[in-house]
Each structure stands twice: as C-alpha cells, then as structure tokens.
C-alpha atoms as a PDB file:
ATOM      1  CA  UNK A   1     -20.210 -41.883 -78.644  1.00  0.00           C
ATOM      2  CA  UNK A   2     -17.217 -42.979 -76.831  1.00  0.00           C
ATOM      3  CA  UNK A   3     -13.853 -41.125 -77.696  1.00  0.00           C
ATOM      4  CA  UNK A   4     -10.463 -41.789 -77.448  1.00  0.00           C
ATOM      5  CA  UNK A   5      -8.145 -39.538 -78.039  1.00  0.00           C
ATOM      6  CA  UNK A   6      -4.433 -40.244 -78.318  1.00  0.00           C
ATOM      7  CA  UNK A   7      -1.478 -37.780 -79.210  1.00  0.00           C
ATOM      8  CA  UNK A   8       1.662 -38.375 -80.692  1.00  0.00           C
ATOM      9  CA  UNK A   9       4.759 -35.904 -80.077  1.00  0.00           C
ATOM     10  CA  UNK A  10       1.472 -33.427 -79.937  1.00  0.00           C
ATOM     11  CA  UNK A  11       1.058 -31.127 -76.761  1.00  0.00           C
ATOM     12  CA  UNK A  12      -2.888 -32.573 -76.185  1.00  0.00           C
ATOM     13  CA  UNK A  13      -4.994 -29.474 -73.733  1.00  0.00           C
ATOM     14  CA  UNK A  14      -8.571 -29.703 -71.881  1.00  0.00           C
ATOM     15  CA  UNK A  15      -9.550 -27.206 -74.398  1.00  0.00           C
ATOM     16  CA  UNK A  16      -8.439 -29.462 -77.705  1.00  0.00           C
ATOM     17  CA  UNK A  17     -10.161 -31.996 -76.014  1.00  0.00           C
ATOM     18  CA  UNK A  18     -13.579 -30.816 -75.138  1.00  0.00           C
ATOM     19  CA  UNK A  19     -13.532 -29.466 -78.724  1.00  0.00           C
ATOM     20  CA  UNK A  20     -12.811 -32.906 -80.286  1.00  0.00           C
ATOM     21  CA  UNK A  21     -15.377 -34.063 -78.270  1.00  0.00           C
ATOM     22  CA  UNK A  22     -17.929 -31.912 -79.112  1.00  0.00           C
ATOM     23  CA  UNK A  23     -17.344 -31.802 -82.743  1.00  0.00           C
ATOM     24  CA  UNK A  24     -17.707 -35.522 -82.956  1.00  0.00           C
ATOM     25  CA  UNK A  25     -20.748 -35.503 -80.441  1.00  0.00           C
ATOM     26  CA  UNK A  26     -22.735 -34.331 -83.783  1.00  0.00           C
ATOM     27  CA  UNK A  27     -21.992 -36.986 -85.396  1.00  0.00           C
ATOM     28  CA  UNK A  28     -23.437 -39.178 -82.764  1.00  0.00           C
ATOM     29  CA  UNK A  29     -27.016 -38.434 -84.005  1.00  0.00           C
ATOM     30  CA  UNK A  30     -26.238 -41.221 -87.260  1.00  0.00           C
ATOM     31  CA  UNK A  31     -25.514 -44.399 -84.685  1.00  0.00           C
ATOM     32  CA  UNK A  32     -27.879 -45.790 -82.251  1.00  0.00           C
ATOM     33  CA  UNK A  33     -25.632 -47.825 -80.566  1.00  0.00           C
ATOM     34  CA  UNK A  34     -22.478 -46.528 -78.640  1.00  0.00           C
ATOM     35  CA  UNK A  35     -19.876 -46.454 -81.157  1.00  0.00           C
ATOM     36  CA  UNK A  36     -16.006 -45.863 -80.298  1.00  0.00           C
ATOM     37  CA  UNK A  37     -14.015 -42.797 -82.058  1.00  0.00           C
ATOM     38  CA  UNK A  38     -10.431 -43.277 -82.035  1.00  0.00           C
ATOM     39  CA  UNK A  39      -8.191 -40.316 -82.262  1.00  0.00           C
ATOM     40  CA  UNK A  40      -4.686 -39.758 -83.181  1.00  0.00           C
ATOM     41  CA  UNK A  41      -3.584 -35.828 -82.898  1.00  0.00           C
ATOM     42  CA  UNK A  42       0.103 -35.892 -83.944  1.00  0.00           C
ATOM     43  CA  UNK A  43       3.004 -34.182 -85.794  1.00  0.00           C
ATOM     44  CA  UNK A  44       3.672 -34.772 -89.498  1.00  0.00           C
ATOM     45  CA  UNK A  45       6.918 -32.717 -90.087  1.00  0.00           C
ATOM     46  CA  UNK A  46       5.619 -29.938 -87.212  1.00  0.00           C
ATOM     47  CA  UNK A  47       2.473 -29.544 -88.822  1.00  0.00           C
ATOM     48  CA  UNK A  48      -0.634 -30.555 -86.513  1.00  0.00           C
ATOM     49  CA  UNK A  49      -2.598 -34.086 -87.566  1.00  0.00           C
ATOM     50  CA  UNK A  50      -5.816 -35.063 -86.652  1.00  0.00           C
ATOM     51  CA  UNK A  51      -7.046 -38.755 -87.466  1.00  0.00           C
ATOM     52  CA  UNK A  52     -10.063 -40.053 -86.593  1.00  0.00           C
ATOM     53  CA  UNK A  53     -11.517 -43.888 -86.674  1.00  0.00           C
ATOM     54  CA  UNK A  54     -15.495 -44.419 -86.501  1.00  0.00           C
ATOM     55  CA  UNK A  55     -16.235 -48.057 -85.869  1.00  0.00           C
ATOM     56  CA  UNK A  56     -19.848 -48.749 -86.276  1.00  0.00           C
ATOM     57  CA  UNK A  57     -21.373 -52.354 -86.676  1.00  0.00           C
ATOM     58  CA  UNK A  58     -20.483 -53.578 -90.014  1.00  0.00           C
ATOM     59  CA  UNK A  59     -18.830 -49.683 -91.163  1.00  0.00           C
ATOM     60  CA  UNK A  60     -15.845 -48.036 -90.609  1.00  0.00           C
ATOM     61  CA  UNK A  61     -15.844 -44.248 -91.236  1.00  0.00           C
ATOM     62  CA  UNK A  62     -12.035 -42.825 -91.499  1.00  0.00           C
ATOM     63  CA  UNK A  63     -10.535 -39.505 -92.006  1.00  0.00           C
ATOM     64  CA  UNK A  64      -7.641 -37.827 -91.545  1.00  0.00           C
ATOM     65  CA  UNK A  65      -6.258 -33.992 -92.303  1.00  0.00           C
ATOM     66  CA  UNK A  66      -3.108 -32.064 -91.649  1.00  0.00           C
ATOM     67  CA  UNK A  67      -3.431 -28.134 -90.966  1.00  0.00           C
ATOM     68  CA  UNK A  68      -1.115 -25.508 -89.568  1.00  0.00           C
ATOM     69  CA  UNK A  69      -4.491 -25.247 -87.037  1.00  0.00           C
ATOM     70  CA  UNK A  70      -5.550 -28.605 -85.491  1.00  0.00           C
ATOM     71  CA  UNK A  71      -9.041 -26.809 -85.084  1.00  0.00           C
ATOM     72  CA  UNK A  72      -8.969 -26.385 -88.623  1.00  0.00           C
ATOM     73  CA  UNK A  73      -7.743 -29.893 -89.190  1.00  0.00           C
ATOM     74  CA  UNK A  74     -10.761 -30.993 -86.743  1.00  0.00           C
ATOM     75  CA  UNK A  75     -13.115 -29.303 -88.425  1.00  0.00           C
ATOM     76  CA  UNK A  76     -11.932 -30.662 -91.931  1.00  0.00           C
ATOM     77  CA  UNK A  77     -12.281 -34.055 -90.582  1.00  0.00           C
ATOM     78  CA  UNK A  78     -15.276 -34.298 -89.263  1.00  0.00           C
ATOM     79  CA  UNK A  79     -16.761 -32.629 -92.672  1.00  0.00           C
ATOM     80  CA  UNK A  80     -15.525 -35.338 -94.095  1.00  0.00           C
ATOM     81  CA  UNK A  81     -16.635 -38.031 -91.900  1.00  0.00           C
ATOM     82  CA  UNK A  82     -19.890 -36.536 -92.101  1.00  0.00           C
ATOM     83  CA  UNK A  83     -19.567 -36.779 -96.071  1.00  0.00           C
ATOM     84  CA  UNK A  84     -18.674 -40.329 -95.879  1.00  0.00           C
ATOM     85  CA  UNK A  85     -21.597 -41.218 -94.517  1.00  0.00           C
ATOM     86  CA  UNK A  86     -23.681 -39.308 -96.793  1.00  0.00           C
ATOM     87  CA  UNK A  87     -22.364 -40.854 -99.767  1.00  0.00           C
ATOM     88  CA  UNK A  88     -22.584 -44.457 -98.128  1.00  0.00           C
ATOM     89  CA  UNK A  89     -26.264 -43.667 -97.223  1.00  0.00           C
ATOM     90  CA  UNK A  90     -27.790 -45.453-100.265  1.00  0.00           C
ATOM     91  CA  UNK A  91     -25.469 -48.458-100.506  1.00  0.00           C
ATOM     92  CA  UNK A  92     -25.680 -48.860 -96.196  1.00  0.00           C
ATOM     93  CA  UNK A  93     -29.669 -48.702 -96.907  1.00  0.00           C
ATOM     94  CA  UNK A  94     -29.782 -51.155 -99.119  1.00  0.00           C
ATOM     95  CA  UNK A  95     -26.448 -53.456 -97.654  1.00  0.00           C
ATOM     96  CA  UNK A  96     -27.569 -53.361 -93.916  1.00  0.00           C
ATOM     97  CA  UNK A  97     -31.390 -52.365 -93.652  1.00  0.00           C
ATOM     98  CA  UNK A  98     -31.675 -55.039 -90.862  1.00  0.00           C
ATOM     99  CA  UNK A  99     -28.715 -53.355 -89.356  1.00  0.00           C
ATOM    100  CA  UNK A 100     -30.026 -51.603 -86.215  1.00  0.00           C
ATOM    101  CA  UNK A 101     -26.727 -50.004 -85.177  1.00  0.00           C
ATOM    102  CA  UNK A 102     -27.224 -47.069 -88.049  1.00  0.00           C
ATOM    103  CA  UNK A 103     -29.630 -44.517 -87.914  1.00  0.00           C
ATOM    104  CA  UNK A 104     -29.564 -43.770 -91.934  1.00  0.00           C
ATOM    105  CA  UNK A 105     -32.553 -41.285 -91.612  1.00  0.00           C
ATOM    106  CA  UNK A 106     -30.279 -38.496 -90.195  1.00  0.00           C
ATOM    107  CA  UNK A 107     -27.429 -39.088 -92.770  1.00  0.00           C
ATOM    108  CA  UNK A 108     -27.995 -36.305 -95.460  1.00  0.00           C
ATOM    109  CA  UNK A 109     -28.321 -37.317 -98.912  1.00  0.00           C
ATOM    110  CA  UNK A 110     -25.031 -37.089-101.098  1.00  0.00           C
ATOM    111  CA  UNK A 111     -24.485 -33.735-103.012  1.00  0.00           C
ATOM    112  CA  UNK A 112     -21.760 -35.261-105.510  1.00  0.00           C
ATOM    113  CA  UNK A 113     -23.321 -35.175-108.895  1.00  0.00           C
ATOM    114  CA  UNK A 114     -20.621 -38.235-109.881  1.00  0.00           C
ATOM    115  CA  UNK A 115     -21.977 -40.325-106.709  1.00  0.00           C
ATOM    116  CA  UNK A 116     -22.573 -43.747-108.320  1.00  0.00           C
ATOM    117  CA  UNK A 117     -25.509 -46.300-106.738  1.00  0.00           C
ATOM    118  CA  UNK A 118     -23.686 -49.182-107.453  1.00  0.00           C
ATOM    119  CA  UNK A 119     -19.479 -50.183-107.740  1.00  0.00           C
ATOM    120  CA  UNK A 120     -18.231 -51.878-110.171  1.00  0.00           C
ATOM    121  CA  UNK A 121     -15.205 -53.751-110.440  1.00  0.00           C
ATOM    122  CA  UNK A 122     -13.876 -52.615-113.415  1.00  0.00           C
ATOM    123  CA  UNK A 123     -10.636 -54.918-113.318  1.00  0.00           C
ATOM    124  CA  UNK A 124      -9.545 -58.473-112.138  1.00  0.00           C
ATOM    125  CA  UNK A 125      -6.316 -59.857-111.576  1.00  0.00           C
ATOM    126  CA  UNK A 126      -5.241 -63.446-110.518  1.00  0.00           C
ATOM    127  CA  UNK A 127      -1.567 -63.312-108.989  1.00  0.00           C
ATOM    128  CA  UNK A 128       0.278 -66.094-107.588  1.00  0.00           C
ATOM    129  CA  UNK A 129       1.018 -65.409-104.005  1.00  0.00           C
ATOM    130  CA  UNK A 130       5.441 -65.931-103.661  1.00  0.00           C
ATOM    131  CA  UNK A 131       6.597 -66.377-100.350  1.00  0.00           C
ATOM    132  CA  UNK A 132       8.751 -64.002 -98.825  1.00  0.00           C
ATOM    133  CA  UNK A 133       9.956 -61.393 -95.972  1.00  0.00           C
ATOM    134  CA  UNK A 134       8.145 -58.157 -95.881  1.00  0.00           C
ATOM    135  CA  UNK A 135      11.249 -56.092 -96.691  1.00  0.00           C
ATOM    136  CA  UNK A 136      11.570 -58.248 -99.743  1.00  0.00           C
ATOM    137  CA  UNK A 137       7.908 -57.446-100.598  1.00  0.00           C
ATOM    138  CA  UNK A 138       8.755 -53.674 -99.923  1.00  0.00           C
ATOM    139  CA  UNK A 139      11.654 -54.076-102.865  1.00  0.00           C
ATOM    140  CA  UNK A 140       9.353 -56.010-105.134  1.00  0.00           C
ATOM    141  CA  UNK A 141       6.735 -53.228-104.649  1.00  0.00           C
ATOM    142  CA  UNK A 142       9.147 -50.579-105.580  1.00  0.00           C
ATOM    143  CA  UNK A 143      10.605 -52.335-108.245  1.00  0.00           C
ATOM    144  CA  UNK A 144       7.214 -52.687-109.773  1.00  0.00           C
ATOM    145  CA  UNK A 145       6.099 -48.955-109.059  1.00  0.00           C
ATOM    146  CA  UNK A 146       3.283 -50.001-107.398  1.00  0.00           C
ATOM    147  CA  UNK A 147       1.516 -48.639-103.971  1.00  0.00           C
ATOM    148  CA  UNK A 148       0.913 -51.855-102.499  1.00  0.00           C
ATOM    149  CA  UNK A 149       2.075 -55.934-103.035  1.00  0.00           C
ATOM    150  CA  UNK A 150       0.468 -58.570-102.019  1.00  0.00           C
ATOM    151  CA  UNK A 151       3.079 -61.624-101.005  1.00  0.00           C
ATOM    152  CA  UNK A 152       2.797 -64.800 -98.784  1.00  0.00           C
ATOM    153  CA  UNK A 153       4.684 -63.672 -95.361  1.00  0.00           C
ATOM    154  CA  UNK A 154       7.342 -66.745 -95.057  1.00  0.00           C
ATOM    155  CA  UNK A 155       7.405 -65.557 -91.210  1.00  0.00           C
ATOM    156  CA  UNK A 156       3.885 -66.403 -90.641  1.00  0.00           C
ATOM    157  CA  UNK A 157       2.530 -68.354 -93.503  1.00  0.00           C
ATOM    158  CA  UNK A 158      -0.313 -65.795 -94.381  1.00  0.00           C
ATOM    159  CA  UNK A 159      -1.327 -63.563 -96.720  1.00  0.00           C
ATOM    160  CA  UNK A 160      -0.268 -60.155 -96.201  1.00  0.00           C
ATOM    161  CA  UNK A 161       0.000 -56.588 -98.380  1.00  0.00           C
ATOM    162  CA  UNK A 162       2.663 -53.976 -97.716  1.00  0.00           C
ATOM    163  CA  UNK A 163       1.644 -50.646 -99.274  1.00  0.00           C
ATOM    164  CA  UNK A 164       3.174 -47.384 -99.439  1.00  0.00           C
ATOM    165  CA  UNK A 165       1.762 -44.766 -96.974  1.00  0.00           C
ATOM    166  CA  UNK A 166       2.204 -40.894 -97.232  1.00  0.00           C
ATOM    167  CA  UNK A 167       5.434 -39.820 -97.147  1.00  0.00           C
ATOM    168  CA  UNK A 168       8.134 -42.211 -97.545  1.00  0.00           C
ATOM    169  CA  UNK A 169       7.075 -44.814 -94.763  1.00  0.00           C
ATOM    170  CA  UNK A 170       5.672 -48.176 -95.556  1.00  0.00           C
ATOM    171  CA  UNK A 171       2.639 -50.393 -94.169  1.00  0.00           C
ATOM    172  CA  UNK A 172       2.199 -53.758 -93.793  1.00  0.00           C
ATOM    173  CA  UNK A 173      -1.241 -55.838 -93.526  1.00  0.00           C
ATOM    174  CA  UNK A 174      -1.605 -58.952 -92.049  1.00  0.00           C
ATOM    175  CA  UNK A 175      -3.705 -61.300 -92.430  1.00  0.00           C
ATOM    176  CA  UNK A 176      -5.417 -64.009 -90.092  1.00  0.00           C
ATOM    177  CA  UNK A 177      -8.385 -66.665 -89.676  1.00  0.00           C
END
C-alpha cells in the first residue's frame, strides 16, 4: 500500500510516520492491488486529527478521528477502517465478485447484530434544481435547516451540493461529465 501522508498546521516526525505506516500496512492484507492511502494529520482547535482515504477499485474506505493523542487517533482510525470493510464484506461479495482488486477472504465478518444484507431506500424526493451561487445555496440550506442543498451552480452550469461539515465550515460538491 502506498501512503501519503500530509499535515496541516501539525508538527509531522519520522516516528509518527513509520507508525502511520505500519498501522495501515495491516490493512494491506484486504487489497491485492497497490492501493493509495491518503493522510491528513492536522489541528482541529489544537487537538490532533488524523484522516485517512483508502481508494480501492470500485471502494472508498474513509475515516477520520480527533484525540488529544494522534496515536490514539491512529489507532481509532484504522479500527474503523478495518470495520468498514467488515461490514461491506457481504454487499462487496456479492457487488464486485469479478472484482480482482479485493481480497474479501481476509475481511472479518461483521460483529454488528443490526448489520443489514441489503439497503433500502426508505425515501424519495424529486426537487427542481434552481440556479444559483453557492453562497446563495449556503443561505437556502440554512434557512431550510438542512445539512446539505442541492442547487444548479449558475457559475458552471452543473449540479452541485453544499453541505454543512463539522464545525461551522461549509462544503461544496461539484459535479462534472
């Protein structure tokens, strides 16, 4: 597994490193392919933050934790990176069993007695996409007490979704072809 590690107003040390790399190295045993793992070790209001992207063929494994120790925080990840993919097993088996890239056999069966084979979509909703700015989308959103709004970008004439991110900062998705 390739790694790439990043930090953001974060002191980064050989030592942090290594031990990023090492924790993530057992997660390596799920992919057969080289996969990338993008890290972010940052600040959130002096507290240590550890983010971690696994792009795999066709899955992307995500998780992110905030700790007073970024060990800690590193270890809380990759438990839950590791659960991820343990509760994806079934669906990826059935989804992608032509999929070479993912070695399911090693995943670990899921432990969460509420783990559900299949999704449902419980809800659908038909909006009609206005076209605006993002800040005006931003307004909209909080007008409507909503996390996220979905809004035709006048800028680039795509669909796009600002959403509401932790703390009081906002996202915006965009959209292409």
């Amino acid at each position: 597994m390739k790694v790439q590690i990043s930090s953001k107003n974060y002191p980064m040390s050989d030592k942090l490193s290594d031990y990023i790399e090492k924790k993530l190295s057992k997660l390596d045993k799920y992919f057969n392919e080289d996969v990338t793992a993008n890290v972010v070790v940052s600040k959130l209001r002096e507290t240590p933050k550890f983010e971690a992207t696994i792009n795999a063929k066709q899955a992307v494994f995500r998780a992110e934790e905030v700790n007073d120790s970024i060990y800690d925080a590193v270890d809380m990840a990759i438990d839950k990176l590791a659960n991820q993919m343990s509760k994806l097993k079934g669906k990826l088996e059935a989804r992608y069993k032509e999929n070479k890239a993912l070695k399911l056999e090693f995943v670990p069966e899921p432990d969460d007695d509420d783990y559900e084979e299949e999704m449902s979509i419980v809800r659908r909703k038909r909006v009609e996409l206005t076209p605006m700015v993002a800040e005006e989308a931003v307004l909209q959103m909080e007008m409507l007490g909503h996390d996220f709004f979905v809004f035709l970008d006048m800028d680039t004439n795509a669909v796009s979704v600002v959403y509401k991110r932790k703390g009081d900062d906002y996202g915006l998705i965009e959209t292409g072809r």
